[in-house]
N, C-alpha and C. Protein backbone atom coordinates (compact mmCIF):
# COMPACT_ATOMS: atom_id res chain seq x y z
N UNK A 1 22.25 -65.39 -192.68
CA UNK A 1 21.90 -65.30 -191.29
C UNK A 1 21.47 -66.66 -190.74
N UNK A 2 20.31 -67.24 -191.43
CA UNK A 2 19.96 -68.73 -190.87
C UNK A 2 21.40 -69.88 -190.94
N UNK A 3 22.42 -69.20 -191.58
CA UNK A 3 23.49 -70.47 -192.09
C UNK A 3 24.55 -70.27 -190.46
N UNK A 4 24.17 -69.55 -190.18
CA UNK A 4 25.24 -68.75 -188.65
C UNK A 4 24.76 -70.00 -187.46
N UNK A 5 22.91 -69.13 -187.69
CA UNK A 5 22.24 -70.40 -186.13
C UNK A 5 22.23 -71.55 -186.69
N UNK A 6 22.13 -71.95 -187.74
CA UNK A 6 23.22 -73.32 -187.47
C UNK A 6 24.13 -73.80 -187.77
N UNK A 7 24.81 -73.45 -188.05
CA UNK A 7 26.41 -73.22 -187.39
C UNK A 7 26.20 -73.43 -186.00
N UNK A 8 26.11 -71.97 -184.99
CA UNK A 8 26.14 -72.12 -183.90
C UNK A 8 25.47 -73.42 -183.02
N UNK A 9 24.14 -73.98 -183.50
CA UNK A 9 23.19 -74.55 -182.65
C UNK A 9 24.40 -76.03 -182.77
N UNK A 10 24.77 -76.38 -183.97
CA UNK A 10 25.55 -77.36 -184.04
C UNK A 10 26.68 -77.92 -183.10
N UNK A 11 27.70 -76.42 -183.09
CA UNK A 11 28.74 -76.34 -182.37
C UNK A 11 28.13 -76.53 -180.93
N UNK A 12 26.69 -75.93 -180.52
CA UNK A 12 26.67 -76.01 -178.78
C UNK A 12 26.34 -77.61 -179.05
N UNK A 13 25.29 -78.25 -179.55
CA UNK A 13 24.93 -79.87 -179.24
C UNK A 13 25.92 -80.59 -179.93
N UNK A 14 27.00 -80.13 -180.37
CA UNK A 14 28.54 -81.22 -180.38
C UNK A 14 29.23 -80.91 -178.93
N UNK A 15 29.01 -80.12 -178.20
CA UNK A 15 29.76 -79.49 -177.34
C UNK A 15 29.50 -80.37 -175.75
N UNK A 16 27.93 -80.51 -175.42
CA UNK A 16 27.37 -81.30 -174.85
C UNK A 16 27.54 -82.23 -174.63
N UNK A 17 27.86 -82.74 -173.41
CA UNK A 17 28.15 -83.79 -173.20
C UNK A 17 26.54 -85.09 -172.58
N UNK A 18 25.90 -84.43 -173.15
CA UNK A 18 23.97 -85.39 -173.19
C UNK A 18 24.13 -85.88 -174.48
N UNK A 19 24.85 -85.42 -175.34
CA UNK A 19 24.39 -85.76 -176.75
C UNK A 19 25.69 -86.64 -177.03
N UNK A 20 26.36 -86.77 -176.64
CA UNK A 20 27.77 -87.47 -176.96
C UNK A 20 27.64 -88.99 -177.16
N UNK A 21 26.72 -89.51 -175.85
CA UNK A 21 26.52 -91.23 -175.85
C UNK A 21 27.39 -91.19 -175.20
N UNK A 22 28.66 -91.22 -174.67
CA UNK A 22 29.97 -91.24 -173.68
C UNK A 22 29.42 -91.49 -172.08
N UNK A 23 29.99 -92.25 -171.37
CA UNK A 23 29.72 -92.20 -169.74
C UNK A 23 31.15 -91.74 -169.53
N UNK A 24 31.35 -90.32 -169.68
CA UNK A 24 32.83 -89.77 -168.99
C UNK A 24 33.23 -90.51 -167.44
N UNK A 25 32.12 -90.55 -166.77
CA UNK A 25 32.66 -91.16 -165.62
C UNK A 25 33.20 -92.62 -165.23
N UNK A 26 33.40 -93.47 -166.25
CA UNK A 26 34.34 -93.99 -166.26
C UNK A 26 35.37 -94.08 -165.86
N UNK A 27 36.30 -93.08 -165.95
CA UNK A 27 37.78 -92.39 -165.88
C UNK A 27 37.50 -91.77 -164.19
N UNK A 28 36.28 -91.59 -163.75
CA UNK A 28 36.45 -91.29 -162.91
C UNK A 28 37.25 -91.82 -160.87
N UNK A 29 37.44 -91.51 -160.19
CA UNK A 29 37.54 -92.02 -159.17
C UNK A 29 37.08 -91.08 -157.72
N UNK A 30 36.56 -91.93 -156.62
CA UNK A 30 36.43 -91.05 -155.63
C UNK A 30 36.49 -92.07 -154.47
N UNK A 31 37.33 -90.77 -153.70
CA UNK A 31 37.73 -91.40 -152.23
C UNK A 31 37.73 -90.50 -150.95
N UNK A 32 36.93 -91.34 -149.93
CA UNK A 32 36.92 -90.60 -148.45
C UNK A 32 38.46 -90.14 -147.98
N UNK A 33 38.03 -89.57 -146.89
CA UNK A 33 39.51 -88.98 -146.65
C UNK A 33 39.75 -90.44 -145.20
N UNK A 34 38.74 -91.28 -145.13
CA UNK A 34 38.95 -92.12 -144.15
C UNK A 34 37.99 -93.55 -144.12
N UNK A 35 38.45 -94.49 -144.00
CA UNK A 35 37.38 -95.57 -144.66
C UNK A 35 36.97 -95.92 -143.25
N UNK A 36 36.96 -95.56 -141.74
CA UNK A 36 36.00 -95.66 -141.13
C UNK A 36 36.07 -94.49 -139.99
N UNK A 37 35.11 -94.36 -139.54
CA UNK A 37 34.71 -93.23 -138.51
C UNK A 37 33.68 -92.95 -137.51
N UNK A 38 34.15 -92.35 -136.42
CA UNK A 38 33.31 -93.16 -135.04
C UNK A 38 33.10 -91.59 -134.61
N UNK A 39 31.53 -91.81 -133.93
CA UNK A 39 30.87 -90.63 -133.56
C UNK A 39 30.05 -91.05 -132.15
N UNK A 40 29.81 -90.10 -131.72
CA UNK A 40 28.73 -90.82 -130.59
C UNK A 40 27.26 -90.36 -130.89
N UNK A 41 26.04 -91.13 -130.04
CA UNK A 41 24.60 -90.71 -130.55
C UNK A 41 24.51 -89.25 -130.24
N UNK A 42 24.04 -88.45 -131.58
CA UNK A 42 23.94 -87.00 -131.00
C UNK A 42 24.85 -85.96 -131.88
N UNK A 43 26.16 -87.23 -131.94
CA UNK A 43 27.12 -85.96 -132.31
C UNK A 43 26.84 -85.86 -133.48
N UNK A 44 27.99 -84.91 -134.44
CA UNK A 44 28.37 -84.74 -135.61
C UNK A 44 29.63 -85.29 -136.11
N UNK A 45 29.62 -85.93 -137.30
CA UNK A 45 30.97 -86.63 -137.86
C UNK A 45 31.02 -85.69 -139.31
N UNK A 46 32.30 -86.21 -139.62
CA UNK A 46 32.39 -85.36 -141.14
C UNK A 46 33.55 -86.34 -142.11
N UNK A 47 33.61 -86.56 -143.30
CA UNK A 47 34.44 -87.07 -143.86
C UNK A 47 34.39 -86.35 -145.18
N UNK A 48 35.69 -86.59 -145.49
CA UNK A 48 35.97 -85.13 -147.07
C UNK A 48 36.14 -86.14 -148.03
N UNK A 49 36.00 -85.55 -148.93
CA UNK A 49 35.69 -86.31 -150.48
C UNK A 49 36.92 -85.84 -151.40
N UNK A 50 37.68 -87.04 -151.73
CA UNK A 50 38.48 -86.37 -152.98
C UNK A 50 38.07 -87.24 -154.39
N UNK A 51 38.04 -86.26 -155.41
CA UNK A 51 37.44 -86.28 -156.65
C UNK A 51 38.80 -86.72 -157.80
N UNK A 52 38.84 -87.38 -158.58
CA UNK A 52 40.36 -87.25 -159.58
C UNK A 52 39.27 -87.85 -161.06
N UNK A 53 39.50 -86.93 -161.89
CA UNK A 53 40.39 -85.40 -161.97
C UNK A 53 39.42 -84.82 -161.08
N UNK A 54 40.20 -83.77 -160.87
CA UNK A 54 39.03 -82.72 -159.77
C UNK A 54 38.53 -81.75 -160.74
N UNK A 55 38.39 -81.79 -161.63
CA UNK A 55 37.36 -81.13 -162.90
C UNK A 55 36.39 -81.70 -163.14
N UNK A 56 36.51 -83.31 -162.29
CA UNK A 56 34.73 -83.46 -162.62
C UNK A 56 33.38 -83.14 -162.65
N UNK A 57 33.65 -82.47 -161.06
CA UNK A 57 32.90 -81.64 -160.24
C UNK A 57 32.27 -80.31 -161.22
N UNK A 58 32.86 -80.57 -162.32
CA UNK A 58 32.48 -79.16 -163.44
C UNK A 58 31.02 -79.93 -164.08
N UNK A 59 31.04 -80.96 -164.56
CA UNK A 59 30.26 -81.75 -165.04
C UNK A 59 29.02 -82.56 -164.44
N UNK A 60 29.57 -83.04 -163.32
CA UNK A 60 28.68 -83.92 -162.44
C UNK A 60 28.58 -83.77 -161.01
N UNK A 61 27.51 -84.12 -160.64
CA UNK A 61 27.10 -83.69 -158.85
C UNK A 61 27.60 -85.29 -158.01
N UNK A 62 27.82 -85.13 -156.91
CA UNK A 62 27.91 -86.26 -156.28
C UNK A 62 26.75 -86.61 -155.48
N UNK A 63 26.43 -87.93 -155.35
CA UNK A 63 25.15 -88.26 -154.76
C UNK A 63 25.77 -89.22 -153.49
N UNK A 64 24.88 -89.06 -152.15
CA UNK A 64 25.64 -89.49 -151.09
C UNK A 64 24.40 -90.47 -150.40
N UNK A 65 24.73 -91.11 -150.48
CA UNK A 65 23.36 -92.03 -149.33
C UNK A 65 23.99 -92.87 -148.27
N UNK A 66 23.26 -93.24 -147.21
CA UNK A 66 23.68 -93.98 -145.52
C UNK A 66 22.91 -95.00 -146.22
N UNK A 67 23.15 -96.28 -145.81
CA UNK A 67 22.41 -97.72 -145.85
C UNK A 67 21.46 -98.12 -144.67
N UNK A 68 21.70 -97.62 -143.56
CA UNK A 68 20.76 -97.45 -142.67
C UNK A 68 20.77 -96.40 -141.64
N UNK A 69 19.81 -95.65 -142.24
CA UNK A 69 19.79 -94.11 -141.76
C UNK A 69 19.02 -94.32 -140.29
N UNK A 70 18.70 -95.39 -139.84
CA UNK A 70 18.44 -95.36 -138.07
C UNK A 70 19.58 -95.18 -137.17
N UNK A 71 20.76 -95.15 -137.87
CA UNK A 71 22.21 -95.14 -137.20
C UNK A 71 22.58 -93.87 -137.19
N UNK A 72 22.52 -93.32 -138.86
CA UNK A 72 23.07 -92.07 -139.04
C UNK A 72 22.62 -91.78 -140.06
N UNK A 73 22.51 -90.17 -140.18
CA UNK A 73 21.97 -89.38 -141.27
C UNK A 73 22.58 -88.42 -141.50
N UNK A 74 22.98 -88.25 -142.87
CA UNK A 74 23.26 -87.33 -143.35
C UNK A 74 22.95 -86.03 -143.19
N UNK A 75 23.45 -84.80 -142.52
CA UNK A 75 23.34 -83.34 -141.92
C UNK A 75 23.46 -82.31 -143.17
N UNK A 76 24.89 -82.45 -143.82
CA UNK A 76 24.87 -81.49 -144.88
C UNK A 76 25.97 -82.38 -146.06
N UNK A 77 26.18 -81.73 -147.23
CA UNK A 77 26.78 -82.44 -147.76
C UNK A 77 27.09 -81.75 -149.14
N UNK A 78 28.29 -81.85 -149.54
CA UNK A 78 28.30 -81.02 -150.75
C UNK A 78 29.70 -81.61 -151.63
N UNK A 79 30.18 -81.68 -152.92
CA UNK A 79 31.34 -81.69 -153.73
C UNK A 79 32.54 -81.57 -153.04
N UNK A 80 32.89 -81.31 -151.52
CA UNK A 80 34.15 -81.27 -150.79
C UNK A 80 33.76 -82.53 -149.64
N UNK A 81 32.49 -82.76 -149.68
CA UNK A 81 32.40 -83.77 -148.27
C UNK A 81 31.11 -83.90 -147.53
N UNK A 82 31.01 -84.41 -146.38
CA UNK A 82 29.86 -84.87 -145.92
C UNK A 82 29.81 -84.64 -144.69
N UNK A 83 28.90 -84.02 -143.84
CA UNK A 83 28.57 -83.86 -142.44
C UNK A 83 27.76 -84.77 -141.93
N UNK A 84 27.60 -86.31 -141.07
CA UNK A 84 26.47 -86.56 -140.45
C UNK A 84 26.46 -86.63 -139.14
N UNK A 85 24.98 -87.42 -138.86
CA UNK A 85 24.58 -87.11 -137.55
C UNK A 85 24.54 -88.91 -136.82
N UNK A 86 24.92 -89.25 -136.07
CA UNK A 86 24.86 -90.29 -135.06
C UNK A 86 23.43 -90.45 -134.55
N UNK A 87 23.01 -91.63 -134.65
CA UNK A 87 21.24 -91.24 -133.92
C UNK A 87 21.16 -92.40 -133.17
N UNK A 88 21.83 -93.41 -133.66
CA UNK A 88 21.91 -94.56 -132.40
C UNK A 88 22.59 -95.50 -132.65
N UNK A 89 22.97 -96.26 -131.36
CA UNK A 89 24.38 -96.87 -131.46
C UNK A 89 24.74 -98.22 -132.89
N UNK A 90 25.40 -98.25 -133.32
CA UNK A 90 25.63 -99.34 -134.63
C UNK A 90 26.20 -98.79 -135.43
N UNK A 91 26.58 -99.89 -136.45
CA UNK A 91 27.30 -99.12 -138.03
C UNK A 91 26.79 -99.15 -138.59
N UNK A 92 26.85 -98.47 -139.48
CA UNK A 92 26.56 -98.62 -141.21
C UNK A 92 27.67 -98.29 -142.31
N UNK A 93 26.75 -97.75 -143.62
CA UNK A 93 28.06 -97.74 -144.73
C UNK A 93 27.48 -96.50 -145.24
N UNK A 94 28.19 -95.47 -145.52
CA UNK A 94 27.84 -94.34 -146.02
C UNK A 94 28.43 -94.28 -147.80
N UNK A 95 27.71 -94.00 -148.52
CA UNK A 95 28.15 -93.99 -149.67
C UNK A 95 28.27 -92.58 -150.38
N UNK A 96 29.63 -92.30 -150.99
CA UNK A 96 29.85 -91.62 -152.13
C UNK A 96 29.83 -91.66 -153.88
N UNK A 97 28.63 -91.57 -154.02
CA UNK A 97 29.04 -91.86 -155.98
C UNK A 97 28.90 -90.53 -156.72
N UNK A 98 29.66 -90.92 -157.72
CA UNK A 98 29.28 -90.34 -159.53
C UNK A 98 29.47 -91.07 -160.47
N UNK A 99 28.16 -91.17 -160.98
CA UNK A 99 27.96 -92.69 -162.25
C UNK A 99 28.31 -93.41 -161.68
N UNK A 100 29.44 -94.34 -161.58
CA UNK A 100 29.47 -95.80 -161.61
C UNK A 100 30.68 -95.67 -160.37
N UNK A 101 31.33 -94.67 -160.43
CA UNK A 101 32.12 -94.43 -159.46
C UNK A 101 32.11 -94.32 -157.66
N UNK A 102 32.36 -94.75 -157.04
CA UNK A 102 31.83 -94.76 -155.72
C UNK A 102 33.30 -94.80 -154.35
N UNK A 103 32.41 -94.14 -153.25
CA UNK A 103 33.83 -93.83 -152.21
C UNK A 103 32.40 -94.95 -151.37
N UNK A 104 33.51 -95.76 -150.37
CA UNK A 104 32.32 -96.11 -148.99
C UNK A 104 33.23 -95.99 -147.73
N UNK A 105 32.50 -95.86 -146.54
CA UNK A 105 33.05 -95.89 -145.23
C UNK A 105 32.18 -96.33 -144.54
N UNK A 106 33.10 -96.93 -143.52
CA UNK A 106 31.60 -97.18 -141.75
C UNK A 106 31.76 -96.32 -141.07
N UNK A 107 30.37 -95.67 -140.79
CA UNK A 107 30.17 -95.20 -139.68
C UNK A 107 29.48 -95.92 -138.40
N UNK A 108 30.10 -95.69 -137.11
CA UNK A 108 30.17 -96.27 -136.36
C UNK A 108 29.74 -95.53 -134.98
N UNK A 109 28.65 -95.91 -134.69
CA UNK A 109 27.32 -94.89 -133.80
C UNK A 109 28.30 -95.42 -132.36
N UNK A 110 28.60 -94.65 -131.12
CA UNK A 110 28.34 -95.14 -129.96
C UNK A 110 27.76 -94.35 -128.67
N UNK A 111 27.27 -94.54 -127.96
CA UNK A 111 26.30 -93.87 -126.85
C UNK A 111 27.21 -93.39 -126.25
């Protein structure tokens, strides 16, 4: 019986990809559906995210940040794309990563 759980415990922490040492995302890539995009103060903009392989998304979350969020901020945002908000007139650079991998665009505020 004890020779089973580990067995099993083995097979799950070979299975894991925490225990591997590997940065899978390497191999990864990600890209906006548009490298710049214009909104006015107020509105809503949106740009979509493509993932390759698109099985990454099984493994890893995407993390999204604005460089200067007095322009624009991020509304909603999820593994297909990004909703923001225009707050005053100027650009910035909105970023898409996973690990080392990264999408960017300008957004571009106008009154």
């Amino acid at each position: 019986m004890d020779t089973k759980i580990i067995v099993l415990l083995a097979l799950f922490l070979g299975s894991c990809h925490l225990f591997d040492g590997s940065d899978e995302t390497q191999n990864v890539a990600v890209y906006f559906n548009e490298s710049n995009v214009s909104v006015y103060e107020g509105g809503l903009g949106s740009l979509s995210l493509r993932i390759e392989p698109p099985d990454t998304l099984s493994y890893y979350t995407v993390d999204y940040s604005i460089l200067n969020e007095e322009i624009a901020v991020i509304f909603r945002a999820d593994r297909r794309g990004v909703v923001f908000s225009g707050r005053k007139e100027g650009s910035t650079v909105i970023t898409a990563s996973i690990g080392n991998a990264e999408a960017k665009a300008v957004i571009n505020v106008y009154k």
